[in-house]
C-alpha atoms as a PDB file:
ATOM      1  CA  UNK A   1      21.733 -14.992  -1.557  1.00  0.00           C
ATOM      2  CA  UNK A   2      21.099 -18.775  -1.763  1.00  0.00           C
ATOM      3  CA  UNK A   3      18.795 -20.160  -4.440  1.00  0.00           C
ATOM      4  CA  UNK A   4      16.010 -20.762  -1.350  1.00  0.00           C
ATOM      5  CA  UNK A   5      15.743 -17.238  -0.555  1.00  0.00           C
ATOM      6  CA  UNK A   6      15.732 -16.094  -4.679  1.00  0.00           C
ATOM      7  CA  UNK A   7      12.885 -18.548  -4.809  1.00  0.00           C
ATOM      8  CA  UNK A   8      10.920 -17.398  -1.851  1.00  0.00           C
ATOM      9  CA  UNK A   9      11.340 -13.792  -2.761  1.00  0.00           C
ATOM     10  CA  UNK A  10      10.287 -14.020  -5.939  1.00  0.00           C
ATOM     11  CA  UNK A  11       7.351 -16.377  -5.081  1.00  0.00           C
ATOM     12  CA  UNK A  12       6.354 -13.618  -2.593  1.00  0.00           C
ATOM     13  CA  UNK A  13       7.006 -10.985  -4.948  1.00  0.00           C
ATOM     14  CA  UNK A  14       4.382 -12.227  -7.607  1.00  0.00           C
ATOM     15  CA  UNK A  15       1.809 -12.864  -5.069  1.00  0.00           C
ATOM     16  CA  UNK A  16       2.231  -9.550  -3.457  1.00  0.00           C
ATOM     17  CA  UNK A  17       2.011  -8.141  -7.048  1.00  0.00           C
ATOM     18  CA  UNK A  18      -1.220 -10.244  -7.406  1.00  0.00           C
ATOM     19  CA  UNK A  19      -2.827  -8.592  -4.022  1.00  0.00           C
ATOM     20  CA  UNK A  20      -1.817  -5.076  -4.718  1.00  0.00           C
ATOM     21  CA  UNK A  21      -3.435  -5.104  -8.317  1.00  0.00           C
ATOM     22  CA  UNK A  22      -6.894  -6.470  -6.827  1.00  0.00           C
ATOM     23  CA  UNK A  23      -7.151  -5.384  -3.498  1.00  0.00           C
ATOM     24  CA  UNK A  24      -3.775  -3.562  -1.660  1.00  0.00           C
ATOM     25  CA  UNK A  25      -2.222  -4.907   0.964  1.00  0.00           C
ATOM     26  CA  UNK A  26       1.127  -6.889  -0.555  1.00  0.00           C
ATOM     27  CA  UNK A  27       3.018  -5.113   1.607  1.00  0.00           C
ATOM     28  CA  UNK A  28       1.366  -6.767   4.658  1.00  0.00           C
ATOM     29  CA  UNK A  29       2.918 -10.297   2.821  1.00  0.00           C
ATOM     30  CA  UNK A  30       6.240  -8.882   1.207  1.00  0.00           C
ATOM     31  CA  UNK A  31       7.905  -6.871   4.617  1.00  0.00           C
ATOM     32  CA  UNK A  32       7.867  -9.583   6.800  1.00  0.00           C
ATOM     33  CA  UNK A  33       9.491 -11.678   4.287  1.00  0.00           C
ATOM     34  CA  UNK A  34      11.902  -9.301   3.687  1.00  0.00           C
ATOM     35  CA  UNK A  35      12.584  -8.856   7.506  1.00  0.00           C
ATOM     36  CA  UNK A  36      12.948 -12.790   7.382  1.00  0.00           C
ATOM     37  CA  UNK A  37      15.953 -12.741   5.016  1.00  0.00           C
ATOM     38  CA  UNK A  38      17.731 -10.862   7.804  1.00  0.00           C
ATOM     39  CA  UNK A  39      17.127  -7.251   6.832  1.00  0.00           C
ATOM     40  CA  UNK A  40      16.874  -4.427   9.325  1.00  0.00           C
ATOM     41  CA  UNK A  41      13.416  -3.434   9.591  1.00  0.00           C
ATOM     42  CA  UNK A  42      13.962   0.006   8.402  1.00  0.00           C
ATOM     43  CA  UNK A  43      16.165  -0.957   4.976  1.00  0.00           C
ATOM     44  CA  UNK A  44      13.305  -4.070   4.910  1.00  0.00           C
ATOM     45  CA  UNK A  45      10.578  -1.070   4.772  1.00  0.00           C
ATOM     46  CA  UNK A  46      12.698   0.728   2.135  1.00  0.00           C
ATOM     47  CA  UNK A  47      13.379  -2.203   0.355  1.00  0.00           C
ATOM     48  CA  UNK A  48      10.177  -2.991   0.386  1.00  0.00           C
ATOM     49  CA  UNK A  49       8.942  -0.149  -1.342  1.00  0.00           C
ATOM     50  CA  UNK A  50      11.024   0.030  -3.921  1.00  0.00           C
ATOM     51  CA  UNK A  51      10.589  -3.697  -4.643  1.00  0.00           C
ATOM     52  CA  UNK A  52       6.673  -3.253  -5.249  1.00  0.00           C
ATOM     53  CA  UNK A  53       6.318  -0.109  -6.932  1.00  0.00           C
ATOM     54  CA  UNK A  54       7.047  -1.696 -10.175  1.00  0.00           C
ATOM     55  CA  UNK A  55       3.948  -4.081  -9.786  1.00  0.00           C
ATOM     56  CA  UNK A  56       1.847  -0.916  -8.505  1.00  0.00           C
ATOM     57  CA  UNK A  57       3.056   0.843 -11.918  1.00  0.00           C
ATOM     58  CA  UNK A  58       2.603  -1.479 -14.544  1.00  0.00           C
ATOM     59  CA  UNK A  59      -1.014  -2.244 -13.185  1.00  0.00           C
ATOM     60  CA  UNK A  60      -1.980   1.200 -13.289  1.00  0.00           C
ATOM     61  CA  UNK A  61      -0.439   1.649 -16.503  1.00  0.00           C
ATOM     62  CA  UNK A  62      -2.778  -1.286 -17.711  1.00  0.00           C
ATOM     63  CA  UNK A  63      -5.764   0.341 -15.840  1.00  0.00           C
ATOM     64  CA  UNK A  64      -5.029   3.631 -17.734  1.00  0.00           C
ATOM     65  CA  UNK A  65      -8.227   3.942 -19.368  1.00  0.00           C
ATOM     66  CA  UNK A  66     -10.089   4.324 -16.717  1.00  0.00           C
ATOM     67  CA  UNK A  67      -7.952   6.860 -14.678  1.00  0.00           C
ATOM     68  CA  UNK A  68      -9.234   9.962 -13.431  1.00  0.00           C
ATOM     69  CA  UNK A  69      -8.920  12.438 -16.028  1.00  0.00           C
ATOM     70  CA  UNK A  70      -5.789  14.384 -16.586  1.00  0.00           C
ATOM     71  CA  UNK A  71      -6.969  17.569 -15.259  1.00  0.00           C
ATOM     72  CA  UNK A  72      -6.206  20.593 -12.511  1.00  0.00           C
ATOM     73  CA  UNK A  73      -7.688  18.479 -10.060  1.00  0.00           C
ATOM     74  CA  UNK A  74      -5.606  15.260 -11.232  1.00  0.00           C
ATOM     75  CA  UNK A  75      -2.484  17.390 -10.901  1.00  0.00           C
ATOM     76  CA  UNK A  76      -3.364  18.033  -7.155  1.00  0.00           C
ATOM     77  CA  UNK A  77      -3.997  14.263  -7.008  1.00  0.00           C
ATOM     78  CA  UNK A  78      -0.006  13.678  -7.896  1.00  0.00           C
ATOM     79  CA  UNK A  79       1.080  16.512  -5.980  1.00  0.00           C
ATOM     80  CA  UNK A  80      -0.289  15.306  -2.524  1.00  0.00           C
ATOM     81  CA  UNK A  81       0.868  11.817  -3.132  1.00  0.00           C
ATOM     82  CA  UNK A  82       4.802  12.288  -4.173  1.00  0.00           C
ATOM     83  CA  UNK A  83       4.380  15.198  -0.976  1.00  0.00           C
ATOM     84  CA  UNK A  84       2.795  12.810   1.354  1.00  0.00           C
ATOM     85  CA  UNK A  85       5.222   9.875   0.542  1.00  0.00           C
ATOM     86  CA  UNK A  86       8.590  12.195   0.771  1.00  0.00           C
ATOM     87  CA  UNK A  87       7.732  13.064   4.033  1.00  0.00           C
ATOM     88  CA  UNK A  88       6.737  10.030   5.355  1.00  0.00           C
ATOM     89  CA  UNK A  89       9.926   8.709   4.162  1.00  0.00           C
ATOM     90  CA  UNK A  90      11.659  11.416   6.165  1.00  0.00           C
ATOM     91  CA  UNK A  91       9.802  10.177   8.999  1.00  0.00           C
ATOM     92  CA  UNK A  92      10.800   6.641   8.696  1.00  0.00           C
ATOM     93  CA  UNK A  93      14.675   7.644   8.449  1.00  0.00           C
ATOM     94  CA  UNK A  94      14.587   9.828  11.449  1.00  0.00           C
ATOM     95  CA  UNK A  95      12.745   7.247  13.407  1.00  0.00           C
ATOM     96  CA  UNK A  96      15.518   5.134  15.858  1.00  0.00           C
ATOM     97  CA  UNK A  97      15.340   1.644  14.856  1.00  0.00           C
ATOM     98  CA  UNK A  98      14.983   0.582  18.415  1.00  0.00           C
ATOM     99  CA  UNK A  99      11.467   2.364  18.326  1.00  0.00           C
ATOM    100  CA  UNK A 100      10.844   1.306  14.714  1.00  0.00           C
ATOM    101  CA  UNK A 101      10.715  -1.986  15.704  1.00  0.00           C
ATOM    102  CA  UNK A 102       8.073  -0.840  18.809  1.00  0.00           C
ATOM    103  CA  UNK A 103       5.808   0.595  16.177  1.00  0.00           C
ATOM    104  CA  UNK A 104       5.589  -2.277  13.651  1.00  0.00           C
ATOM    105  CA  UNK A 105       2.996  -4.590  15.607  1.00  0.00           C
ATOM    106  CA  UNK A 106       0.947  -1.318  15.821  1.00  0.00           C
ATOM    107  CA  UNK A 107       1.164  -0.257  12.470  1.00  0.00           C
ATOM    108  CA  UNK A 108       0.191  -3.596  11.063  1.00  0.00           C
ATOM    109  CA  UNK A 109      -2.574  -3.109  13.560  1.00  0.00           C
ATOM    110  CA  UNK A 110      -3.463  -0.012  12.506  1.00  0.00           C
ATOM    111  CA  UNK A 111      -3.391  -0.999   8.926  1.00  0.00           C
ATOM    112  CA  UNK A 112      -5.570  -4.260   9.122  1.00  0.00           C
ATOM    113  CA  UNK A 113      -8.516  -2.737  11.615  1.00  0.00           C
ATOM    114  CA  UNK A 114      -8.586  -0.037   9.110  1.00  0.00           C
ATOM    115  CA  UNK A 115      -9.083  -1.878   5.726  1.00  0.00           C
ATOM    116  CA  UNK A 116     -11.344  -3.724   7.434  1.00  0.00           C
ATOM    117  CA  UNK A 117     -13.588  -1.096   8.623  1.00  0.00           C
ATOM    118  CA  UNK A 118     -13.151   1.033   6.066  1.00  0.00           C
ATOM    119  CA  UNK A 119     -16.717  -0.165   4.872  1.00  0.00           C
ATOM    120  CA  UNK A 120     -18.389   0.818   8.036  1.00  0.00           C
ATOM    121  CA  UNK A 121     -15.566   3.609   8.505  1.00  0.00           C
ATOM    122  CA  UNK A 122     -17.187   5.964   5.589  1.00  0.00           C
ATOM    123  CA  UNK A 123     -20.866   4.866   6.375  1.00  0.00           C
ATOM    124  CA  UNK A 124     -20.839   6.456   9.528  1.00  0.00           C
ATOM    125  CA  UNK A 125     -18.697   9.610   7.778  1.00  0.00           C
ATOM    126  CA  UNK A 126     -21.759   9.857   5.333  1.00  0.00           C
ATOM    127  CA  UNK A 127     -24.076   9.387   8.413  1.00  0.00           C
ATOM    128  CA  UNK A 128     -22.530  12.231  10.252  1.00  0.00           C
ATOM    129  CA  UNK A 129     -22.617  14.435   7.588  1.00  0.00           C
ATOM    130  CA  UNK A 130     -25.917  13.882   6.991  1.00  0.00           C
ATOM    131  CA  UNK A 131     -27.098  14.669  10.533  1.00  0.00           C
ATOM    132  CA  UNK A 132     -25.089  17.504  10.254  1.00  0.00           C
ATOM    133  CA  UNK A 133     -27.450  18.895   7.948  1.00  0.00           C
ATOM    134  CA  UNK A 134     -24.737  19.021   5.099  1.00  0.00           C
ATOM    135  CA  UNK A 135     -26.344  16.035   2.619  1.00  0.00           C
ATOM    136  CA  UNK A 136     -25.092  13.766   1.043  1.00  0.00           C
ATOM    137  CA  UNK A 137     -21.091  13.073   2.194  1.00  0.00           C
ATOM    138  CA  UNK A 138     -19.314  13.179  -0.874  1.00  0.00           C
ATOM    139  CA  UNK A 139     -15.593  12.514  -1.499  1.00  0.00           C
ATOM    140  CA  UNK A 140     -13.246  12.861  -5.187  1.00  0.00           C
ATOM    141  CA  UNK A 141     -10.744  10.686  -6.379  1.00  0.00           C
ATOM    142  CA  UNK A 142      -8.580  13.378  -6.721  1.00  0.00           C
ATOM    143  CA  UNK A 143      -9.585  14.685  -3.111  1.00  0.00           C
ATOM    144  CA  UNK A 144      -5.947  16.004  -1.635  1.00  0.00           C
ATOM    145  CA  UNK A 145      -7.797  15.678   1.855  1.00  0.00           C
ATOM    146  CA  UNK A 146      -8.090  11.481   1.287  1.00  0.00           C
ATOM    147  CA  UNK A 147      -4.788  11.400  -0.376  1.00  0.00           C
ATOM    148  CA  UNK A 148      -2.579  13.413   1.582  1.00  0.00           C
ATOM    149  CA  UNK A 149      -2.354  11.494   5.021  1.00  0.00           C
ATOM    150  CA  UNK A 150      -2.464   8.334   3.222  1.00  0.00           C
ATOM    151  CA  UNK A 151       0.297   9.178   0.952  1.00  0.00           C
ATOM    152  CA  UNK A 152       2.453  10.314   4.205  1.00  0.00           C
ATOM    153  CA  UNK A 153       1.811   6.645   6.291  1.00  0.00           C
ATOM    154  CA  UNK A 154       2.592   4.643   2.382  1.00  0.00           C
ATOM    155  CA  UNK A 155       5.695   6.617   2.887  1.00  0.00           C
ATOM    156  CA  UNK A 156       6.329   6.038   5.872  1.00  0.00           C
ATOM    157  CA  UNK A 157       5.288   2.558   6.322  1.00  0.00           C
ATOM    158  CA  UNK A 158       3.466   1.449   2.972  1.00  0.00           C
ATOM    159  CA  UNK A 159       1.632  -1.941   4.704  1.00  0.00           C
ATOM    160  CA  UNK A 160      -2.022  -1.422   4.436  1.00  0.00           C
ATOM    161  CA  UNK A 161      -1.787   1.864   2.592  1.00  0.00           C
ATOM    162  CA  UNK A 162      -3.096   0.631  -0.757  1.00  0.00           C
ATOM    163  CA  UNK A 163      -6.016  -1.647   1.012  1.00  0.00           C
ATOM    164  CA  UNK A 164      -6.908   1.744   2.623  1.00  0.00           C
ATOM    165  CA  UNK A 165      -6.777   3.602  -0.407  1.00  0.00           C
ATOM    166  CA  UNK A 166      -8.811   1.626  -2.322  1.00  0.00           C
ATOM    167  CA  UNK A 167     -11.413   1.719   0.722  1.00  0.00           C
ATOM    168  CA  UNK A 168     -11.591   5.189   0.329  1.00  0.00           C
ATOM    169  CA  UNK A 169     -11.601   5.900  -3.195  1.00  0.00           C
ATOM    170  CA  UNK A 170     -14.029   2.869  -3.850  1.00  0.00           C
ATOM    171  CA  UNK A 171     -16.556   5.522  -1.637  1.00  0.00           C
ATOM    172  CA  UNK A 172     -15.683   8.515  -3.930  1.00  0.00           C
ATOM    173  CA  UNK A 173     -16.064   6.287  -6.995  1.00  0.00           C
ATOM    174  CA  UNK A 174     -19.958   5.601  -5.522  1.00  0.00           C
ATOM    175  CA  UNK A 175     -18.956   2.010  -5.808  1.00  0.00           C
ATOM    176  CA  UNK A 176     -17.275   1.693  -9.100  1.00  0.00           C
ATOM    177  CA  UNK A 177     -14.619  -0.911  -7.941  1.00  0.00           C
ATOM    178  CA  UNK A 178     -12.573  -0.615 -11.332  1.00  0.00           C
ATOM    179  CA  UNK A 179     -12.124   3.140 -11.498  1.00  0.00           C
ATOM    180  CA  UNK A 180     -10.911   2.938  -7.654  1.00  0.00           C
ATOM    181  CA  UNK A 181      -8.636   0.375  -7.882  1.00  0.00           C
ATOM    182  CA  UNK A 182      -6.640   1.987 -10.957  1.00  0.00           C
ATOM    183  CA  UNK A 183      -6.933   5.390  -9.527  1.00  0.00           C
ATOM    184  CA  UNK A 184      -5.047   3.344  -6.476  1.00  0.00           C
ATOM    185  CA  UNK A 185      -2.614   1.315  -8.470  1.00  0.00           C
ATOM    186  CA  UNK A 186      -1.985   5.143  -9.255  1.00  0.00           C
ATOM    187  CA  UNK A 187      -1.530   6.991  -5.451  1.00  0.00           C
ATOM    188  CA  UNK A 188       0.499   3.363  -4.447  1.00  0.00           C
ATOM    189  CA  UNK A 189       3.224   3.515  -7.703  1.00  0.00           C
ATOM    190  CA  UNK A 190       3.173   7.709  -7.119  1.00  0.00           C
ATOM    191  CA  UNK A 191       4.042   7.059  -3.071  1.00  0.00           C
ATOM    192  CA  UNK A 192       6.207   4.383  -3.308  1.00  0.00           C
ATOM    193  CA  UNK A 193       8.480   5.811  -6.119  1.00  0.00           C
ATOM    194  CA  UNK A 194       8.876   8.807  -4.359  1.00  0.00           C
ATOM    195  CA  UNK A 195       9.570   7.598  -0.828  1.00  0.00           C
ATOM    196  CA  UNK A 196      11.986   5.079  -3.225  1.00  0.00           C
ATOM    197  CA  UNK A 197      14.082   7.995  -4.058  1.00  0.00           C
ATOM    198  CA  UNK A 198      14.507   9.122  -0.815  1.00  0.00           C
ATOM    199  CA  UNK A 199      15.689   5.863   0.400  1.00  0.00           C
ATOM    200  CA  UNK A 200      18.150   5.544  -2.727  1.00  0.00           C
ATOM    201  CA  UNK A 201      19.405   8.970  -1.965  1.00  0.00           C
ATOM    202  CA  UNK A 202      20.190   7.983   1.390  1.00  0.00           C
ATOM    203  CA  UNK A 203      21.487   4.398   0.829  1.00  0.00           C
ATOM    204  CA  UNK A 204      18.844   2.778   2.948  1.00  0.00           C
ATOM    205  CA  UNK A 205      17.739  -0.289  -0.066  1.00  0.00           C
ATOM    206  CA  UNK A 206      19.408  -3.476  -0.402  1.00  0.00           C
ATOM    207  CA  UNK A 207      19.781  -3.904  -3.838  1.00  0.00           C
ATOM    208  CA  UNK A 208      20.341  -7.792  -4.084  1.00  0.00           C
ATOM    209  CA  UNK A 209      16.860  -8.412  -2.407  1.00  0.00           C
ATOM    210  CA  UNK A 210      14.845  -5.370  -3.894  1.00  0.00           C
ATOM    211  CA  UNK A 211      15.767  -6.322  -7.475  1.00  0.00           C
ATOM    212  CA  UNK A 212      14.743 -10.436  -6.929  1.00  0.00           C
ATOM    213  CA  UNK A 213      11.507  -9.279  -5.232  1.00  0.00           C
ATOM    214  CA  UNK A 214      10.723  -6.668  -7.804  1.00  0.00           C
ATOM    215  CA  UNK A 215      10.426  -8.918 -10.642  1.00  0.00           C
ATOM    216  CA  UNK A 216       7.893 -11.438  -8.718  1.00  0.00           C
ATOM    217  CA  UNK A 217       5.717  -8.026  -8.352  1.00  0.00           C
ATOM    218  CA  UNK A 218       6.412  -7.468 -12.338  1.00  0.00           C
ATOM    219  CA  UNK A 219       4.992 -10.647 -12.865  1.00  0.00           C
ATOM    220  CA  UNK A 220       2.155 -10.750 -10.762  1.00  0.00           C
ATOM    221  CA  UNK A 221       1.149  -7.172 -10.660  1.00  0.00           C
ATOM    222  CA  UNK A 222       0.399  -8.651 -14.910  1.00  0.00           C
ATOM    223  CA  UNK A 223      -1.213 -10.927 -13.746  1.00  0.00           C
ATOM    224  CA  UNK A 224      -3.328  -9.538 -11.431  1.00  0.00           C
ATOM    225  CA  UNK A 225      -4.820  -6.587 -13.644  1.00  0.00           C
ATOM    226  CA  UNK A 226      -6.669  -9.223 -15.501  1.00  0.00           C
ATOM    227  CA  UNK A 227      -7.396 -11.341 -11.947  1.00  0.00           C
ATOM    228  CA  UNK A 228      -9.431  -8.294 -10.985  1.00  0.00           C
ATOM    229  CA  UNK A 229     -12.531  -9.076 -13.202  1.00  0.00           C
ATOM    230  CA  UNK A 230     -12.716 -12.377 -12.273  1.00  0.00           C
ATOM    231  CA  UNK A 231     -11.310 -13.060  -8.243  1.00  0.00           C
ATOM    232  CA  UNK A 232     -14.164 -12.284  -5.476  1.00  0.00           C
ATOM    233  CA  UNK A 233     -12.845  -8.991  -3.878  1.00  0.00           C
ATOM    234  CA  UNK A 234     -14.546 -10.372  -0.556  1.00  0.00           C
ATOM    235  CA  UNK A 235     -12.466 -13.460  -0.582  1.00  0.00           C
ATOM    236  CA  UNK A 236      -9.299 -11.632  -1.082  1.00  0.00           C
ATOM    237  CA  UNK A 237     -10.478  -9.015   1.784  1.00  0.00           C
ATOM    238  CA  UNK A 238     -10.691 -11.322   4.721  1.00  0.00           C
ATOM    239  CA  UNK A 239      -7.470 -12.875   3.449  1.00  0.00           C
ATOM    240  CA  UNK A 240      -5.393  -9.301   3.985  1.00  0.00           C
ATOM    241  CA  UNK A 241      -7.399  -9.238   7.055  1.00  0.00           C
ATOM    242  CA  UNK A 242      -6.289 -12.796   8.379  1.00  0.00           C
ATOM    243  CA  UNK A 243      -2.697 -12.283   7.080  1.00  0.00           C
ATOM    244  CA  UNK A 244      -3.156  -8.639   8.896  1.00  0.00           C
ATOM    245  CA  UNK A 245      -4.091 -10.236  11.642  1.00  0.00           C
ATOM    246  CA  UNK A 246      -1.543 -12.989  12.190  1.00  0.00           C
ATOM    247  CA  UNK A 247       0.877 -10.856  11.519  1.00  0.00           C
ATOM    248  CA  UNK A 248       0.135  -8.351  13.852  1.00  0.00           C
ATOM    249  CA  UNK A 249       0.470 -11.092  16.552  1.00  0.00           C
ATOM    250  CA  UNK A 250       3.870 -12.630  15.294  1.00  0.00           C
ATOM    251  CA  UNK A 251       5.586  -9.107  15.487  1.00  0.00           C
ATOM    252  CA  UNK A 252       4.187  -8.358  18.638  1.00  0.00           C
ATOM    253  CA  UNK A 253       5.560 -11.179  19.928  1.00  0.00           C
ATOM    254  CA  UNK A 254       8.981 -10.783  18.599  1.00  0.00           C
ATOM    255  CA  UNK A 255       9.544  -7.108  19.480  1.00  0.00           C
ATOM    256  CA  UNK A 256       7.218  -6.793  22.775  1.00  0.00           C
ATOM    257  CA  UNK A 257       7.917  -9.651  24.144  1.00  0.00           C
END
């Protein structure tokens, strides 16, 4: 690697550390930039989520406080992800890269309509529910249900998985922003280390990149911890959903057409 492409991945590394300790999404930033260094898409997706899960640990680990508690239920919680994530990362490795490539634009899709519904997305859950005649929709943290399917898209993708975490769990918090984001810093570092392994194990992560990336997420999954008090989380939701966006358009482009 030249110096230009240390710089940008480490530049991209602490601001995707930044995003994923306030508000999810870095992997919306980090992939494409790791699939514009010249890596295939599927070692860019492993690579990827090796590269952040560092920033998704230590953030959590700061958070720890306000974690769910270490219970039966919490157990479950860690169960479904490291489940979900293995066999999404089964998926990915078993997917051709030919049709790999097909999916992205959809994914990123996918992942960008759904953070930014997600608002409007577990309204209407609680309104169905309600004319149901089953009350009040209500959803845990620890809810194997929410983290489950998640867990098995981070794996297999990661992009958007965190913003739609934190979506959900921001609903079974009853609005208490904090305790969902660390219970997400959480899921993300539980899904992305184990899909990690599974990529190691199979020799799909470029080390050279993964390692320069990783320690811009270090850096700015720190920093971002102590961001969360104090950055508007709307701001920093319509900018996922404009990178989402954009993004969504540049790799249709490239593979579609």
């Amino acid at each position: 690697m030249d110096l230009h492409t240390i710089l940008v991945l480490i530049g991209t590394g602490v601001i995707g550390g930044v995003m994923a300790a306030i508000v999810g999404g870095a992997s919306v930033i980090t992939f494409p930039v790791l699939l514009a260094v010249g890596l295939p898409p599927v070692v860019a997706t492993a690579s990827n989520l090796v590269a952040v899960s560092a920033g998704n640990f230590l953030a959590a680990y700061l958070d720890r406080a306000i974690l769910p508690p270490f219970n039966r239920a919490f157990a479950g919680l860690v169960i479904a992800s490291l489940a979900g994530a293995v066999i999404g990362a089964m998926l990915l490795l078993a997917t051709p890269t030919r049709m790999f490539e097909q999916l992205i634009p959809v994914l990123l899709a996918i992942a960008t309509v759904l953070f930014g519904f997600a608002g409007r997305i577990t309204a209407w859950m609680r309104a169905r529910a309600q004319a149901r005649g089953k009350g009040e929709w209500k959803m845990g943290v620890t809810s194997i249900p929410l983290v489950l399917p998640i867990s098995v898209y981070g794996g297999y993708f990661g992009a958007g998985a965190g913003t739609l975490l934190l979506g959900a769990l921001t609903v079974a918090t009853e609005g208490n922003y904090r305790r969902a984001n660390a219970a997400k810093n959480l899921v993300s570092s539980l899904n992305t280390v184990a899909a990690s392994v599974w990529f190691i194990i199979h020799g799909a992560v470029s080390w050279p990149q993964t390692f320069t990336m990783m320690a811009g997420c270090l850096v700015g999954g720190f920093c971002g911890v102590h961001l969360s008090r104090r950055v508007s989380q709307e701001l920093m939701r319509w900018v996922v959903i404009a990178v989402g966006l954009l993004l969504t358009a540049v790799f249709a482009w490239k593979y579609w057409f």
